[in-house]
C-alpha atoms as a PDB file:
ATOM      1  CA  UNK A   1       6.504  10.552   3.369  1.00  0.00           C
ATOM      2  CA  UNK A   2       4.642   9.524   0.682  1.00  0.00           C
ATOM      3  CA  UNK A   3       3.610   6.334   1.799  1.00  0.00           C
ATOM      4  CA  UNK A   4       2.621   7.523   5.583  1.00  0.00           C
ATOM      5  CA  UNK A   5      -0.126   9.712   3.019  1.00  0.00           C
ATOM      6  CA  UNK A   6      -0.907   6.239   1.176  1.00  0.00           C
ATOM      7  CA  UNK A   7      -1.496   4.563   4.238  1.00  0.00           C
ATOM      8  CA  UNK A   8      -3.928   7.768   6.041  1.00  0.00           C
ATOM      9  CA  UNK A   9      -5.995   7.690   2.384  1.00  0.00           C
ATOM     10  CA  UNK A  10      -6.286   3.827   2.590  1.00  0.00           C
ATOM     11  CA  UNK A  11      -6.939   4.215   6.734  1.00  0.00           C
ATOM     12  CA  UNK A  12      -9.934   7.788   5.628  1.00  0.00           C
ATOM     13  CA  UNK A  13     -11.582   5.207   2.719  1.00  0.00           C
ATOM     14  CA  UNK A  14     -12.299   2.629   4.570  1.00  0.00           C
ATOM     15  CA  UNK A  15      -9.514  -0.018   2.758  1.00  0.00           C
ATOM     16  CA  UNK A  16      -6.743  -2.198   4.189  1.00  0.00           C
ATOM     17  CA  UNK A  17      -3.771  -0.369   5.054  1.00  0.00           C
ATOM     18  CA  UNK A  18      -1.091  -3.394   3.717  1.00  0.00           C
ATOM     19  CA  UNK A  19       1.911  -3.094   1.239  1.00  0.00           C
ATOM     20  CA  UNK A  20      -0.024  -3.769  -1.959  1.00  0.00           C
ATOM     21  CA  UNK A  21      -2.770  -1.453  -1.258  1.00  0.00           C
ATOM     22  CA  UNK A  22       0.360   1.426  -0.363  1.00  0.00           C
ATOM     23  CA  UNK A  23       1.668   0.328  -3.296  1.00  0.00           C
ATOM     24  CA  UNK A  24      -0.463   0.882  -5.485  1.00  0.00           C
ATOM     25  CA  UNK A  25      -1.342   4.203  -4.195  1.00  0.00           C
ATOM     26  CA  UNK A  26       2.274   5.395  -4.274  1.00  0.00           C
ATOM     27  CA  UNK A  27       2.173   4.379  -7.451  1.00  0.00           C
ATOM     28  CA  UNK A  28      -0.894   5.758  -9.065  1.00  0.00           C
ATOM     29  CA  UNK A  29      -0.058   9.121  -7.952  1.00  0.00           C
ATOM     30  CA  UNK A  30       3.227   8.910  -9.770  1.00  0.00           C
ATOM     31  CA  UNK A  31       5.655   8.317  -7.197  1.00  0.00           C
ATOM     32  CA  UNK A  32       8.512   5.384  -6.659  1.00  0.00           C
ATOM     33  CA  UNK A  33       7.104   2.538  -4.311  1.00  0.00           C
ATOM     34  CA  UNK A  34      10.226   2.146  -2.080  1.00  0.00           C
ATOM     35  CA  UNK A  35       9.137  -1.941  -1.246  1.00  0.00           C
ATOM     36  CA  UNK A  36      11.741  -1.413   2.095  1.00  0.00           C
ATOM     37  CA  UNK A  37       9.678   1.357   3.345  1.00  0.00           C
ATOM     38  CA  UNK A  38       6.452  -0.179   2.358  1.00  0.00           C
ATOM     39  CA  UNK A  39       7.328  -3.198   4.631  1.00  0.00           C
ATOM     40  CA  UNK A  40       8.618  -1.205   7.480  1.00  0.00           C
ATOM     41  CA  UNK A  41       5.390   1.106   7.665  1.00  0.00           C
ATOM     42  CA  UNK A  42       2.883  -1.799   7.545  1.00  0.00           C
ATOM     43  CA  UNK A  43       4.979  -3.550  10.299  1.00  0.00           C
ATOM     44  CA  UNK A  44       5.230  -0.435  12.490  1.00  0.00           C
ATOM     45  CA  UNK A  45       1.219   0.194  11.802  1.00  0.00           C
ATOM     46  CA  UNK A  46       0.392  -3.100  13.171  1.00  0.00           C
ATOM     47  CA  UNK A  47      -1.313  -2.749  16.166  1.00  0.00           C
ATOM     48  CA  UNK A  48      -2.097   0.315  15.781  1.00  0.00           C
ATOM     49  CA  UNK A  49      -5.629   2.318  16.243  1.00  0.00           C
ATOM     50  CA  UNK A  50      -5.023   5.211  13.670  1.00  0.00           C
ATOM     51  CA  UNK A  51      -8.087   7.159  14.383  1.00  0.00           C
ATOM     52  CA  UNK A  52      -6.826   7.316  18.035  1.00  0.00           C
ATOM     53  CA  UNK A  53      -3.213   8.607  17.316  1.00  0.00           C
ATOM     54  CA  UNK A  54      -4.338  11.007  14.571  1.00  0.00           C
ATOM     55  CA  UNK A  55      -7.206  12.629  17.966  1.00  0.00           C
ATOM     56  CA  UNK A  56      -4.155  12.837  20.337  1.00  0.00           C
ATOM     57  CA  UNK A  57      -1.960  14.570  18.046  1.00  0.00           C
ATOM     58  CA  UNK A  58      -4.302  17.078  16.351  1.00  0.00           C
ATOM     59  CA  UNK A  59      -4.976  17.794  20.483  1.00  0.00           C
ATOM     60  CA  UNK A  60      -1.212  18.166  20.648  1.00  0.00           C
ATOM     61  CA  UNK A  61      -1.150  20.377  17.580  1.00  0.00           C
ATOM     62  CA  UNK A  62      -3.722  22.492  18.315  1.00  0.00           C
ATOM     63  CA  UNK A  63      -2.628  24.778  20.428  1.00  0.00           C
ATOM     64  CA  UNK A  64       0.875  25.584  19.291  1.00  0.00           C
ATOM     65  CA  UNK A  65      -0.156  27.056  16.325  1.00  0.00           C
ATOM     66  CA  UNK A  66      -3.332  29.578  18.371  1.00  0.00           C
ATOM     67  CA  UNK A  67      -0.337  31.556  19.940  1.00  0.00           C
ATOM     68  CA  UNK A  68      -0.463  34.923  19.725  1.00  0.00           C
ATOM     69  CA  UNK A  69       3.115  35.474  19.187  1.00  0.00           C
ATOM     70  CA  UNK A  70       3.364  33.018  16.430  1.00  0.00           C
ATOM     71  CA  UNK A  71       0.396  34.510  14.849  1.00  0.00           C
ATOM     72  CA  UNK A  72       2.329  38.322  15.531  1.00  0.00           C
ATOM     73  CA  UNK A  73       5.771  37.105  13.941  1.00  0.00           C
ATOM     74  CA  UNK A  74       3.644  35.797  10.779  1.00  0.00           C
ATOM     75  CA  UNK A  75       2.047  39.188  10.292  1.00  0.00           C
ATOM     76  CA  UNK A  76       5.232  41.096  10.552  1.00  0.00           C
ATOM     77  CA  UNK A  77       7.204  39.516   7.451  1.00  0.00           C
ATOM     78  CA  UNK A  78       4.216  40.701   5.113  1.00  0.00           C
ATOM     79  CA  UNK A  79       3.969  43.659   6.787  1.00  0.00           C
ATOM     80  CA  UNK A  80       7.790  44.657   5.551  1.00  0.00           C
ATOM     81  CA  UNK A  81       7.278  42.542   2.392  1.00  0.00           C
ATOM     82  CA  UNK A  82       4.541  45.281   1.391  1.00  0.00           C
ATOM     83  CA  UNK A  83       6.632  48.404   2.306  1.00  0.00           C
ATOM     84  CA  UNK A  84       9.718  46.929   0.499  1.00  0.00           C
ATOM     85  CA  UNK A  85       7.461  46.872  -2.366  1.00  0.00           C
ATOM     86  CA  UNK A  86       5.790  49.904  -2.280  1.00  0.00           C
ATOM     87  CA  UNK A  87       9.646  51.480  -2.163  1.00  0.00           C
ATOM     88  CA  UNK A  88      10.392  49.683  -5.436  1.00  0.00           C
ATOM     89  CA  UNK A  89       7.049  50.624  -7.323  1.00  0.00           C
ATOM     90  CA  UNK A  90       7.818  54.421  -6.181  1.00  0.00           C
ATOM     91  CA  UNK A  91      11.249  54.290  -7.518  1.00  0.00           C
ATOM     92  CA  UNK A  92       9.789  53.290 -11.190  1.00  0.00           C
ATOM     93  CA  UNK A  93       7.414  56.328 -11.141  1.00  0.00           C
ATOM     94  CA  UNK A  94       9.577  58.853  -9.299  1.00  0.00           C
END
């Protein structure tokens, strides 16, 4: 995963998107450069716009996570989080 990130930082600033350049990035933030999976993402990247995949799949992204009952079951959890506490800080102080 951490080279996919390498490759969208090289792709946002502008630099060549090639195994060295990964490499180094991987690198420099303290991670192992896997040369394998270097090779293999550079290959599969050829070819490809980036700007134009990223658009299509923040359009595909988009509105899966607007949904009302996603946004409903996410609310709930912390709702029941809150009482489970308030339970426990009552049982302290009687």
């Amino acid at each position: 995963m951490e080279n996919i990130y390498a490759a969208l930082l090289l792709h946002k600033a502008g630099k060549e998107v090639n195994e060295h350049n990964i490499k180094i990035v991987v690198t420099a933030a303290g991670a192992h450069a896997d040369e394998g999976k270097i090779k293999s993402l550079v290959a599969s990247l050829k070819g490809v716009d980036i700007d134009k995949e990223l658009a299509s799949a923040s359009l595909v992204a988009a509105p899966a996570s607007g949904t009302p009952k996603a946004e409903a079951k996410a609310e709930a959890p912390k709702e029941e989080k809150k009482a489970a506490a308030a339970e426990g800080l009552s049982a302290l102080f009687g």
